[in-house]
C-alpha atoms as a PDB file:
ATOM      1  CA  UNK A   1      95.321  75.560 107.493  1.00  0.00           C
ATOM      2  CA  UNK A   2      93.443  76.329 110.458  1.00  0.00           C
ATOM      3  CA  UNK A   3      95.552  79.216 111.641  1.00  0.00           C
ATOM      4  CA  UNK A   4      94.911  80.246 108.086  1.00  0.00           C
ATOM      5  CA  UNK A   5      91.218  80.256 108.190  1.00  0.00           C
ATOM      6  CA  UNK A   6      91.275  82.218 111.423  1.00  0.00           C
ATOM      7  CA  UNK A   7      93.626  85.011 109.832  1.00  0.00           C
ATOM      8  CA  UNK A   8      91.066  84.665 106.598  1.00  0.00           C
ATOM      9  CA  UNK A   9      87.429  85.202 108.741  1.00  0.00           C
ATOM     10  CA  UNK A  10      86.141  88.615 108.747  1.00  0.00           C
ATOM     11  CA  UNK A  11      86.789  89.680 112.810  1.00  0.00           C
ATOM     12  CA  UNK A  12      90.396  89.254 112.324  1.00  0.00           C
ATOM     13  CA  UNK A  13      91.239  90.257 108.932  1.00  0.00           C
ATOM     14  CA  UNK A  14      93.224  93.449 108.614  1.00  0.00           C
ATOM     15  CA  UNK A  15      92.315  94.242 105.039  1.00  0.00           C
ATOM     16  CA  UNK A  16      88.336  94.260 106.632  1.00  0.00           C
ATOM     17  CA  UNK A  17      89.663  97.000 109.224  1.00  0.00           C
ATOM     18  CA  UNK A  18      91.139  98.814 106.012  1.00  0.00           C
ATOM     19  CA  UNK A  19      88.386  99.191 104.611  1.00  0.00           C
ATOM     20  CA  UNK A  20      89.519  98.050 101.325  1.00  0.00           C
ATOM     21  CA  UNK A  21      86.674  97.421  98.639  1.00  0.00           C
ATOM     22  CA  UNK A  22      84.823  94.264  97.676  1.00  0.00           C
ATOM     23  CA  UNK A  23      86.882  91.573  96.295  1.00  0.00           C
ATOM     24  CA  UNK A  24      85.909  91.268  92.137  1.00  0.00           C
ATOM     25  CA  UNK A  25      88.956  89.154  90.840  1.00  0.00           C
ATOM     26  CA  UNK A  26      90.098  85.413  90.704  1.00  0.00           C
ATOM     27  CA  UNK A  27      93.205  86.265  92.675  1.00  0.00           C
ATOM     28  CA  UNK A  28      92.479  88.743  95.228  1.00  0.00           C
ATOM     29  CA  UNK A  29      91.806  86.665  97.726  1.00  0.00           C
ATOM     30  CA  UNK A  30      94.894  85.498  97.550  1.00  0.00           C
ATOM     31  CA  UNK A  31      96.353  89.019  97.917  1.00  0.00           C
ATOM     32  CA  UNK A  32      93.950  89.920 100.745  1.00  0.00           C
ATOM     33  CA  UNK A  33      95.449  86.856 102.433  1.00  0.00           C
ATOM     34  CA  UNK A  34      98.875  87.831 101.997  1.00  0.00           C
ATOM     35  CA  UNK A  35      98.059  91.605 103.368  1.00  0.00           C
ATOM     36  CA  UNK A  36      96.565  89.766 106.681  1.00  0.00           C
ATOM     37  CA  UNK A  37      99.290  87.628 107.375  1.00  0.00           C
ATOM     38  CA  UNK A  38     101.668  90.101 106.754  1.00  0.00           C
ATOM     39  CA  UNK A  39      99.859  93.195 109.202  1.00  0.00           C
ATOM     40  CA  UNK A  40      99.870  90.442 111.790  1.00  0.00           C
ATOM     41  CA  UNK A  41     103.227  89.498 111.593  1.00  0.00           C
ATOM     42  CA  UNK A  42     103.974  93.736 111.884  1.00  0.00           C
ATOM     43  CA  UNK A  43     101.596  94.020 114.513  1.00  0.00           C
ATOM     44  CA  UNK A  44     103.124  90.994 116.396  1.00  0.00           C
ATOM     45  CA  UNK A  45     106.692  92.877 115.958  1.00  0.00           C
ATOM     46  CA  UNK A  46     105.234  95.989 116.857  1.00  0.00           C
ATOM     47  CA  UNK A  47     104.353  95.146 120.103  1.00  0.00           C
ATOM     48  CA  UNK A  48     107.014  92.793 120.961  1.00  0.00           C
ATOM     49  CA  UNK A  49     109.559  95.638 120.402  1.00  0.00           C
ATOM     50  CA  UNK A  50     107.244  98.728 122.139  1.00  0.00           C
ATOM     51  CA  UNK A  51     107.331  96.424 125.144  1.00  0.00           C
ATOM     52  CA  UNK A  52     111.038  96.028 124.844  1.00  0.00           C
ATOM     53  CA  UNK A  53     111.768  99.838 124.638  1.00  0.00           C
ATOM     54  CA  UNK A  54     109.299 100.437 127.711  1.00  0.00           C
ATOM     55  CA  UNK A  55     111.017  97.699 129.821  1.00  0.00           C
ATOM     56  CA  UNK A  56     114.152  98.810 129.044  1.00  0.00           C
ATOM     57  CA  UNK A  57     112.797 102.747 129.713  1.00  0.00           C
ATOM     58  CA  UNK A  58     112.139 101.725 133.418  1.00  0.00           C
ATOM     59  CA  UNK A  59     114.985  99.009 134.058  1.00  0.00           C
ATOM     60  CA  UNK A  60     118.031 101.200 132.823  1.00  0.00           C
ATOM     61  CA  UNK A  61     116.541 104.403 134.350  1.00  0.00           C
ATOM     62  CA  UNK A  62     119.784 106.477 135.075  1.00  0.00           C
ATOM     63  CA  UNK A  63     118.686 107.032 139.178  1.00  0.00           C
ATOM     64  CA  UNK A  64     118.686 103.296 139.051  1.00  0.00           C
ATOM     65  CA  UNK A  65     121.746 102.984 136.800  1.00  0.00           C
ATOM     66  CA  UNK A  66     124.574 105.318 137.755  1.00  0.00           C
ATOM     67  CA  UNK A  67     127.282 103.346 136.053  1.00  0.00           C
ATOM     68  CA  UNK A  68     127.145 101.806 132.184  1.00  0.00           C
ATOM     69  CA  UNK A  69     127.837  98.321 132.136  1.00  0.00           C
ATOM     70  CA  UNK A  70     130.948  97.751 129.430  1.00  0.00           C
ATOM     71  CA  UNK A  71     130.777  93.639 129.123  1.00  0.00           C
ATOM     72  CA  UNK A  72     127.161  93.439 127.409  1.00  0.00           C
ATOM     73  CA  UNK A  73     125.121  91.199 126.828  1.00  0.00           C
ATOM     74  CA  UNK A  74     126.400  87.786 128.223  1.00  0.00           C
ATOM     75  CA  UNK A  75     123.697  85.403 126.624  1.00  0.00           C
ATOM     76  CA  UNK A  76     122.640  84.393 123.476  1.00  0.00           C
ATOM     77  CA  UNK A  77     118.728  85.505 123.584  1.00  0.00           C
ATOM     78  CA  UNK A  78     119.018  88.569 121.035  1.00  0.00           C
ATOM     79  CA  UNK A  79     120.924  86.286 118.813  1.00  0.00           C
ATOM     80  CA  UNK A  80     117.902  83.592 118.739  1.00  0.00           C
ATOM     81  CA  UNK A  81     115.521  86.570 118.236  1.00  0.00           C
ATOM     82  CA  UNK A  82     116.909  87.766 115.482  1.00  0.00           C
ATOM     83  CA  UNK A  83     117.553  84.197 114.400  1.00  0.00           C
ATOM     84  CA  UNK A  84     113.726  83.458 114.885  1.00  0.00           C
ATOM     85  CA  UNK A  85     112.523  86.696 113.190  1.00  0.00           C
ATOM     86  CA  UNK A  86     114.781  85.791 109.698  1.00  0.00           C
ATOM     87  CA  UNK A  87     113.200  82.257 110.144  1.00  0.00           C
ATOM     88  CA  UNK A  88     109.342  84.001 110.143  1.00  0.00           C
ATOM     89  CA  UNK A  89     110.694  86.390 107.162  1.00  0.00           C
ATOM     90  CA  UNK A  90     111.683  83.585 105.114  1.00  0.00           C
ATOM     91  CA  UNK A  91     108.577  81.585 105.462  1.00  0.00           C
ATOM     92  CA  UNK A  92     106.392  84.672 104.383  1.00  0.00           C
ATOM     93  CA  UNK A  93     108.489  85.457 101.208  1.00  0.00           C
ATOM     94  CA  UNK A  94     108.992  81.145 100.544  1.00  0.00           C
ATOM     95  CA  UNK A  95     105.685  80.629 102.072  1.00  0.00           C
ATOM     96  CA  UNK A  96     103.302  83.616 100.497  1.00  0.00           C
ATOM     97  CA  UNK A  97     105.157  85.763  98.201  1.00  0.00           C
ATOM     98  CA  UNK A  98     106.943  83.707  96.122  1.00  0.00           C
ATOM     99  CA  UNK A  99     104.419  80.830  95.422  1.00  0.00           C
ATOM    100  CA  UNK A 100     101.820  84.417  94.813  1.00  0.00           C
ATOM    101  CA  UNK A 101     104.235  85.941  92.606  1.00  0.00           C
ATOM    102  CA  UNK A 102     105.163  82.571  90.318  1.00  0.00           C
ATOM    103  CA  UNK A 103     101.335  82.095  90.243  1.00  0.00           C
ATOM    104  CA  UNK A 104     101.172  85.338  88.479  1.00  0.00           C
ATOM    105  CA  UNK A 105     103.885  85.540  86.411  1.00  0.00           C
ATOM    106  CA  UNK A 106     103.662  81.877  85.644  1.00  0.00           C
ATOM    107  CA  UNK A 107     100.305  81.449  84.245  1.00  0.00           C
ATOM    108  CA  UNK A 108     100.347  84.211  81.385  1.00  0.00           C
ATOM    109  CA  UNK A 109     100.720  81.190  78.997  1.00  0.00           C
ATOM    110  CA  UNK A 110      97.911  79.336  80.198  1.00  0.00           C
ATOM    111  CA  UNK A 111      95.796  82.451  80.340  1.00  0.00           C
ATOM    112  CA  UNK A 112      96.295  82.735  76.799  1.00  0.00           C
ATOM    113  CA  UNK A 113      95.063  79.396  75.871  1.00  0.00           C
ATOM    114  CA  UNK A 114      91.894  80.071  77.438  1.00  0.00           C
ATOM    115  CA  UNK A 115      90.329  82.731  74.854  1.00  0.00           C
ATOM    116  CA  UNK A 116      91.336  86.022  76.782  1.00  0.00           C
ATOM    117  CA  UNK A 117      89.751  89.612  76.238  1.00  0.00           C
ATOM    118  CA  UNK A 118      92.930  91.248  74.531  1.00  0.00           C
ATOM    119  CA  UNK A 119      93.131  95.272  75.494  1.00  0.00           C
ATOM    120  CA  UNK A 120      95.795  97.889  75.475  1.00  0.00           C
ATOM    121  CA  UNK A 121      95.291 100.362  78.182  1.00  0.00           C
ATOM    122  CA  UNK A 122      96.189 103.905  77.166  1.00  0.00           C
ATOM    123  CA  UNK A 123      97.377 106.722  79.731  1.00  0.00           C
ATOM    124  CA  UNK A 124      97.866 110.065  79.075  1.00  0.00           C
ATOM    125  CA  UNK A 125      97.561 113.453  81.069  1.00  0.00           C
ATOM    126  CA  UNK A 126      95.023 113.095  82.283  1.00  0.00           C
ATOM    127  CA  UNK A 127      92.991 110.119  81.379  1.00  0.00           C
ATOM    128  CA  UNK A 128      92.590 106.572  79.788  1.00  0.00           C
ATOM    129  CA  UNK A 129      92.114 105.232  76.403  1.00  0.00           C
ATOM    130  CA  UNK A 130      91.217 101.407  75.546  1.00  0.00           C
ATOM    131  CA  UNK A 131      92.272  99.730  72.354  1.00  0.00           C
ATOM    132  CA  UNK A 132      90.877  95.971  71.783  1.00  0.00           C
ATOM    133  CA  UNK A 133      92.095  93.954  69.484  1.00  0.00           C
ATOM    134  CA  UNK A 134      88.792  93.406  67.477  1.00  0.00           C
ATOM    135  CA  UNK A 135      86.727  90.090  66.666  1.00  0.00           C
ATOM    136  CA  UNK A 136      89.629  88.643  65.196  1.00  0.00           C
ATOM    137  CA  UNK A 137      91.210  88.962  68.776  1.00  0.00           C
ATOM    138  CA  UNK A 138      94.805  90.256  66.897  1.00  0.00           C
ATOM    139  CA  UNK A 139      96.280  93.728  66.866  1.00  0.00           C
ATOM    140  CA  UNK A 140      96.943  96.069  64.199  1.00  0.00           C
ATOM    141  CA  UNK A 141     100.795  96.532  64.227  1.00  0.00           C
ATOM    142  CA  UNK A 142     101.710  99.425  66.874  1.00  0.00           C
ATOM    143  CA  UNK A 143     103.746 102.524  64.716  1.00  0.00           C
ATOM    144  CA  UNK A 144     104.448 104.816  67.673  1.00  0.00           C
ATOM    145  CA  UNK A 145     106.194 107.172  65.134  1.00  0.00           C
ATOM    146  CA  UNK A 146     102.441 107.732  64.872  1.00  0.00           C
ATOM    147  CA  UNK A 147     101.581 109.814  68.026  1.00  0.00           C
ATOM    148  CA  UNK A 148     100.181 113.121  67.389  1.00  0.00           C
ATOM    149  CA  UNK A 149      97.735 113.738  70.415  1.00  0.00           C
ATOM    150  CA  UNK A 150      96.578 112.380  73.491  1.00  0.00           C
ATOM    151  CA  UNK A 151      96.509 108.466  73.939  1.00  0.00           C
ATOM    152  CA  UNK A 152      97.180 107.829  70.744  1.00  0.00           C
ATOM    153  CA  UNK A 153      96.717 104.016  69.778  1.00  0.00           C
ATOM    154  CA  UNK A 154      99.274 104.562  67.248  1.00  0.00           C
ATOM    155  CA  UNK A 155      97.834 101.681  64.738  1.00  0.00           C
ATOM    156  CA  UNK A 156      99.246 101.472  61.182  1.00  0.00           C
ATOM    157  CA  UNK A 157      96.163 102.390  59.178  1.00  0.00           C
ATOM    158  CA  UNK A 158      97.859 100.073  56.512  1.00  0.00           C
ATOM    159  CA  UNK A 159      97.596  96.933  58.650  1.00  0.00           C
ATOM    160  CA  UNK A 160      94.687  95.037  57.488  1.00  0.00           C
ATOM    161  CA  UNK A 161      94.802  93.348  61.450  1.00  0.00           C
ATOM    162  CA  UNK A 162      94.203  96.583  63.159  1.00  0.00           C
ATOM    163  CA  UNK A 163      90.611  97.213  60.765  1.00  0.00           C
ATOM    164  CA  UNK A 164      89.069  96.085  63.272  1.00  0.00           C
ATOM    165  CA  UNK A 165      90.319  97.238  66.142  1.00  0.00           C
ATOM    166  CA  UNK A 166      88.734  99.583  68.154  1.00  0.00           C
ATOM    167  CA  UNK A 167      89.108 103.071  70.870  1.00  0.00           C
ATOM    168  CA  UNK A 168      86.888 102.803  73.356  1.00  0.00           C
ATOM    169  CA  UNK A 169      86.986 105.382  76.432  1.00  0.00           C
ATOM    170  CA  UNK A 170      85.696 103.030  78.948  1.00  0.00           C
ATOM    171  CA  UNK A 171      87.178  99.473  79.668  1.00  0.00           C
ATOM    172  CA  UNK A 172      84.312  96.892  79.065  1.00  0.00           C
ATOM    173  CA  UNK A 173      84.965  93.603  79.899  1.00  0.00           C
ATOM    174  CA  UNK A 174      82.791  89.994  80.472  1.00  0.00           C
ATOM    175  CA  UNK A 175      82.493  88.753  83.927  1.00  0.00           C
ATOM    176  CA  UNK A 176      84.078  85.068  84.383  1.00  0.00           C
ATOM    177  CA  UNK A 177      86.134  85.469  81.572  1.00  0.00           C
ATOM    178  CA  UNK A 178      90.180  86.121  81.777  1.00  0.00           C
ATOM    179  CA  UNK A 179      91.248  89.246  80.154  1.00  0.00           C
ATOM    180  CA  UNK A 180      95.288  90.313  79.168  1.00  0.00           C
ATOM    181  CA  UNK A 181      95.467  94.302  79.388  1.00  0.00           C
ATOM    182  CA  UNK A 182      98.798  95.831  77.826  1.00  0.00           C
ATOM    183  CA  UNK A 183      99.111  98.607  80.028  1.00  0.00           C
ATOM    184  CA  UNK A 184     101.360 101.472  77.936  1.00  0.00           C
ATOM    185  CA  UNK A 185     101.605 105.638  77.984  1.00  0.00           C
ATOM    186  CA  UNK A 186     101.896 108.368  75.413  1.00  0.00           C
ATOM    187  CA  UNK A 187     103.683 111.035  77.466  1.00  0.00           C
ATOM    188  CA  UNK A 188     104.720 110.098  81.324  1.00  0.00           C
ATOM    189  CA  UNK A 189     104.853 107.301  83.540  1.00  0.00           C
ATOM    190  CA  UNK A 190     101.780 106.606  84.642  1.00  0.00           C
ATOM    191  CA  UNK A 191      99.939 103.560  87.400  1.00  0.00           C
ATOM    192  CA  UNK A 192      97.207 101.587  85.893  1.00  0.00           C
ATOM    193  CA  UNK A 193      95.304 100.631  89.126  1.00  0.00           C
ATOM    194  CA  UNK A 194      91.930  98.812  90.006  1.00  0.00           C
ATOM    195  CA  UNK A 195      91.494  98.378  93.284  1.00  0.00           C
ATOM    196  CA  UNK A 196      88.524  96.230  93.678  1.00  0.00           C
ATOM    197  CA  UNK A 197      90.402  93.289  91.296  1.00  0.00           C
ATOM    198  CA  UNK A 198      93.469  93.904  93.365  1.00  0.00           C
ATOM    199  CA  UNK A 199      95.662  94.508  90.260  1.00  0.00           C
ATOM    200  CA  UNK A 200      97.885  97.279  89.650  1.00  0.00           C
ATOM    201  CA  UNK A 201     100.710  98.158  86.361  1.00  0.00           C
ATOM    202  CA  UNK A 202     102.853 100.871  85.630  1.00  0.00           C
ATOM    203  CA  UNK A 203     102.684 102.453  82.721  1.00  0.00           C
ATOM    204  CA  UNK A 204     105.635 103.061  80.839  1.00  0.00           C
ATOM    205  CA  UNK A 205     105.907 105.319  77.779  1.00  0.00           C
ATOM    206  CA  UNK A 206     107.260 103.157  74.484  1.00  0.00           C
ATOM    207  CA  UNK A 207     106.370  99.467  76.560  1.00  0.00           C
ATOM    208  CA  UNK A 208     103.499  97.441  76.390  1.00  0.00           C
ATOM    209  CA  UNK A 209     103.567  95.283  79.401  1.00  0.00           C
ATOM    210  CA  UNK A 210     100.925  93.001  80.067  1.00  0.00           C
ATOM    211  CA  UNK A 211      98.261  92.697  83.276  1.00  0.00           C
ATOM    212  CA  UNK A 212      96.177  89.649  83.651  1.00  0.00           C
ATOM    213  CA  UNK A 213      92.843  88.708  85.807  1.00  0.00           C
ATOM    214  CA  UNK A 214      89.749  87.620  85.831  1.00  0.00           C
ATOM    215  CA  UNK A 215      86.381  89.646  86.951  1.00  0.00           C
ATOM    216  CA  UNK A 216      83.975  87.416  88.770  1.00  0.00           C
ATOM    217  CA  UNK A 217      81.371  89.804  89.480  1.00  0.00           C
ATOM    218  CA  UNK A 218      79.720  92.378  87.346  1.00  0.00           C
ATOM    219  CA  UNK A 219      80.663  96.043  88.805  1.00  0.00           C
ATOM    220  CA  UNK A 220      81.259  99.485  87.616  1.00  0.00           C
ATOM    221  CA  UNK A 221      83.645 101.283  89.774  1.00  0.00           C
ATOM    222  CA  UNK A 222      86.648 103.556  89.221  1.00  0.00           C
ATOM    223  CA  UNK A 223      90.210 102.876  87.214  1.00  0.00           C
ATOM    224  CA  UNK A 224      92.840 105.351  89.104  1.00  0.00           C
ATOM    225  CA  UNK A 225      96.283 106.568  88.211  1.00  0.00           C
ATOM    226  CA  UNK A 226      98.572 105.382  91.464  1.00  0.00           C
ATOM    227  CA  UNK A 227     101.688 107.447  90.373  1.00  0.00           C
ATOM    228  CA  UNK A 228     102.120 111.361  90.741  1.00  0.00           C
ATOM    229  CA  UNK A 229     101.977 112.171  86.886  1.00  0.00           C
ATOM    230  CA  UNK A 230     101.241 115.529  86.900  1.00  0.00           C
ATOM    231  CA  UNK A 231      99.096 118.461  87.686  1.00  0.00           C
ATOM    232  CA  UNK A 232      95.640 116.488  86.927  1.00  0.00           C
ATOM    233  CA  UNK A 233      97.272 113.371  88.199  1.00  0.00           C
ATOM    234  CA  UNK A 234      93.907 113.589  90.858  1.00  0.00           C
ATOM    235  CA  UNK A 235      91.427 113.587  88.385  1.00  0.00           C
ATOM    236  CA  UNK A 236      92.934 111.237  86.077  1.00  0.00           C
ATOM    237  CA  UNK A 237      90.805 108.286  86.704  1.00  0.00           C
ATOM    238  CA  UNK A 238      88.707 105.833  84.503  1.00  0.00           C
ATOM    239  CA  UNK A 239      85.302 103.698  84.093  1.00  0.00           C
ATOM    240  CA  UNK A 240      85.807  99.655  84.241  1.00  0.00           C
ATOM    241  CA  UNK A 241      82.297  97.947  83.321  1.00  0.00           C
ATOM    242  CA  UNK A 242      82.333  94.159  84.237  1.00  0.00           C
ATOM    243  CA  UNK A 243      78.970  92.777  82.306  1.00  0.00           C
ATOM    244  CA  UNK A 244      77.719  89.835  81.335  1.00  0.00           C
ATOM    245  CA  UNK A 245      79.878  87.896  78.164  1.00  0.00           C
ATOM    246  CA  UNK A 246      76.500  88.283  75.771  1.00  0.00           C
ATOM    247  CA  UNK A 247      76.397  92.078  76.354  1.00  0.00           C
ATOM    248  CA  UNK A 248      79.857  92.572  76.089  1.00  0.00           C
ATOM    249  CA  UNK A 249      80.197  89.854  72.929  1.00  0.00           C
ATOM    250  CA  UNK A 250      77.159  91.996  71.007  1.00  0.00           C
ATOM    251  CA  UNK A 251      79.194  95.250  72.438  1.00  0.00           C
ATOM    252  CA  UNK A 252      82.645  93.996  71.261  1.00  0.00           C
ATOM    253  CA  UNK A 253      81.378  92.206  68.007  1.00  0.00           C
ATOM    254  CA  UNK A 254      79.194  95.457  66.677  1.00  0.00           C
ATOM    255  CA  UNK A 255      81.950  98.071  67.871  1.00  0.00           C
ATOM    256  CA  UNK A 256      84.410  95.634  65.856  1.00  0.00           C
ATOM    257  CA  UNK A 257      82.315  95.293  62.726  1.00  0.00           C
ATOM    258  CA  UNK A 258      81.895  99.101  62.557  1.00  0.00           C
ATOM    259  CA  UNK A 259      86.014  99.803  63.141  1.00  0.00           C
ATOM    260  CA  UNK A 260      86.305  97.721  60.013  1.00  0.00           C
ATOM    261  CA  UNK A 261      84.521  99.119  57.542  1.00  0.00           C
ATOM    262  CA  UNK A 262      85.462 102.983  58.430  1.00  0.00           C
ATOM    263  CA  UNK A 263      89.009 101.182  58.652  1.00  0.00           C
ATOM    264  CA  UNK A 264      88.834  99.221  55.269  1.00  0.00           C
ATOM    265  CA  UNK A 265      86.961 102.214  53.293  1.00  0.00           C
ATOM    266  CA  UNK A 266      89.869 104.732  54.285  1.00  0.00           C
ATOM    267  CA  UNK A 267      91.660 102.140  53.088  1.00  0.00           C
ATOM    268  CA  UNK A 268      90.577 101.553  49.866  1.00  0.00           C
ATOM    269  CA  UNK A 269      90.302 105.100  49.319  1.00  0.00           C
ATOM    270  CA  UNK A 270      94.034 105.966  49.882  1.00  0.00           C
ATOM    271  CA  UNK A 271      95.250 103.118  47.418  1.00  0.00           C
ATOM    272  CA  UNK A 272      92.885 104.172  44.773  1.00  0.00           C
ATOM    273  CA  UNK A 273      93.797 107.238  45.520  1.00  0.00           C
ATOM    274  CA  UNK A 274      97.694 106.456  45.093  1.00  0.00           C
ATOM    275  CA  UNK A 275      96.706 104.305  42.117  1.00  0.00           C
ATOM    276  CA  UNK A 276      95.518 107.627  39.998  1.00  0.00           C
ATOM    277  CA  UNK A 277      98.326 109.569  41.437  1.00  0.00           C
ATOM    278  CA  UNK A 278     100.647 107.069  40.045  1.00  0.00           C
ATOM    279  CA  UNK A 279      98.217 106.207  36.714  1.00  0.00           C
ATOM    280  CA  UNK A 280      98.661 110.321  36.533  1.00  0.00           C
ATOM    281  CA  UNK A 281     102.598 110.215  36.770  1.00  0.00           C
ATOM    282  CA  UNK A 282     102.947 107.633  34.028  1.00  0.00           C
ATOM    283  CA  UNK A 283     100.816 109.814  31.700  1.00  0.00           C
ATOM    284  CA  UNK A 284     102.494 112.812  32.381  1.00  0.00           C
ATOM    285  CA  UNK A 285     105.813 111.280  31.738  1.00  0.00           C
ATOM    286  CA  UNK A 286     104.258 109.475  28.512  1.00  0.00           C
ATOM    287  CA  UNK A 287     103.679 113.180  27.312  1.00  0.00           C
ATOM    288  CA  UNK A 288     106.632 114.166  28.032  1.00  0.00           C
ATOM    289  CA  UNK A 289     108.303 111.942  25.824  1.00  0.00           C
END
């Protein structure tokens, strides 16, 4: 623990000298931690092998050497060192990695029981789309037989759960409050990346896979595509708004209400519509008889 807090204060924390933004998330810490201990441990190998090369520069200098030596090395020290350095490497992956990684990929459950945001995030060349589920917090069922243009959401118009759902070109979400983003694509692969909450997804074209974290700040800063996509892949970059939950709610509730009843009229206007085509068809066959 107290090495811990050491590698953790400001002075000797790598990820400080990087120059890596503000910490916004639940988790990053953790991940900040992990990049310390982890630069250390490369630094500490770094030099330990630099002054092995230099020794070995000046004591097997051929004026000093004339003749090889064929019997090698006649004690076990290399063996312990390699030995020692599998011992360190297991107790970051047992130590850090592991318990980091099952923390992640072990609390989507419990993230859901605790009233998430629920958004897809939509790439395309060469930008970002956001779908949210709506105030009933439930999709509209995703047809992606349905894409016609850039990041499409692709929801059946004839699911009465996606009439409220919602496009929104900026990601909006509440600060202390988890939120689940499905991170998907339209055309390429693409990286759904934001640095300050130290979270980062691939997106994959026909796959909704699932990101999850919570802000605990309020911020506006940048959403970035980390994987070459393209020629626009540099300007393919996005706005995430962390805001206080009544904004967002009144945000979220009145963009909802609004999605429904444009969704809901269409709607109503294609099955009346059917309905006289089909009242139409019986008459005409009616005459026909």
């Amino acid at each position: 623990m107290f090495i811990n807090n050491i590698l953790a204060a400001s002075p000797f924390s790598p990820a400080e000298w990087f120059g890596l933004p503000e910490n916004y998330s639940a988790h990053g810490d953790q991940v900040g931690h992990m990049i310390d201990v982890i630069t250390w441990f490369m630094l500490a190998l770094f030099v330990g092998w630099t002054i092995f090369f230099i020794i070995c520069l000046f004591k097997f200098w051929h004026r000093r050497n004339a003749k090889a030596s064929y019997h090698g090395v006649k004690n076990h020290a290399s063996t312990h060192l390699e030995i020692g350095v599998v011992i360190i490497e297991a107790v970051l992956l047992l130590g850090f990695a592991f318990p980091l990684w099952a923390e992640r990929t072990d609390t989507y459950d419990k993230v859901l029981k605790d009233n998430p945001v629920r958004v897809r995030a939509i790439g395309f060349q060469f930008g970002w789309k956001y779908h949210y589920a709506g105030n009933d917090g439930k999709f509209g069922f995703i047809d992606r037989a349905l894409v016609s243009g850039q990041g499409d959401a692709c929801i059946d118009p004839n699911d009465p759960n996606g009439f409220d759902d919602f496009i929104n070109g900026d990601l909006k979400l509440p600060v202390n409050r988890p939120a689940i983003v499905q991170v998907t694509s339209t055309d390429v692969i693409h990286n759904f990346s934001i640095i300050p909450m130290r979270i980062q997804q691939d997106a994959i074209p026909g796959k909704d896979i699932p990101m999850w974290f919570t802000p605990t700040k309020e911020l506006e800063t940048y959403v970035v595509c980390g994987q070459l996509c393209g020629s626009g892949h540099g300007d393919m970059k996005g706005t995430l708004i962390v805001q206080d939950e009544k904004s967002f709610n009144g945000w979220a509730q009145d963009m909802s209400k609004k999605a429904y009843e444009k969704n809901k009229a269409a709607y109503d206007e294609r099955q009346a519509a059917a309905k006289a085509a089909e009242a139409a068809g019986d008459s005409h066959d009616d005459h026909g008889h």
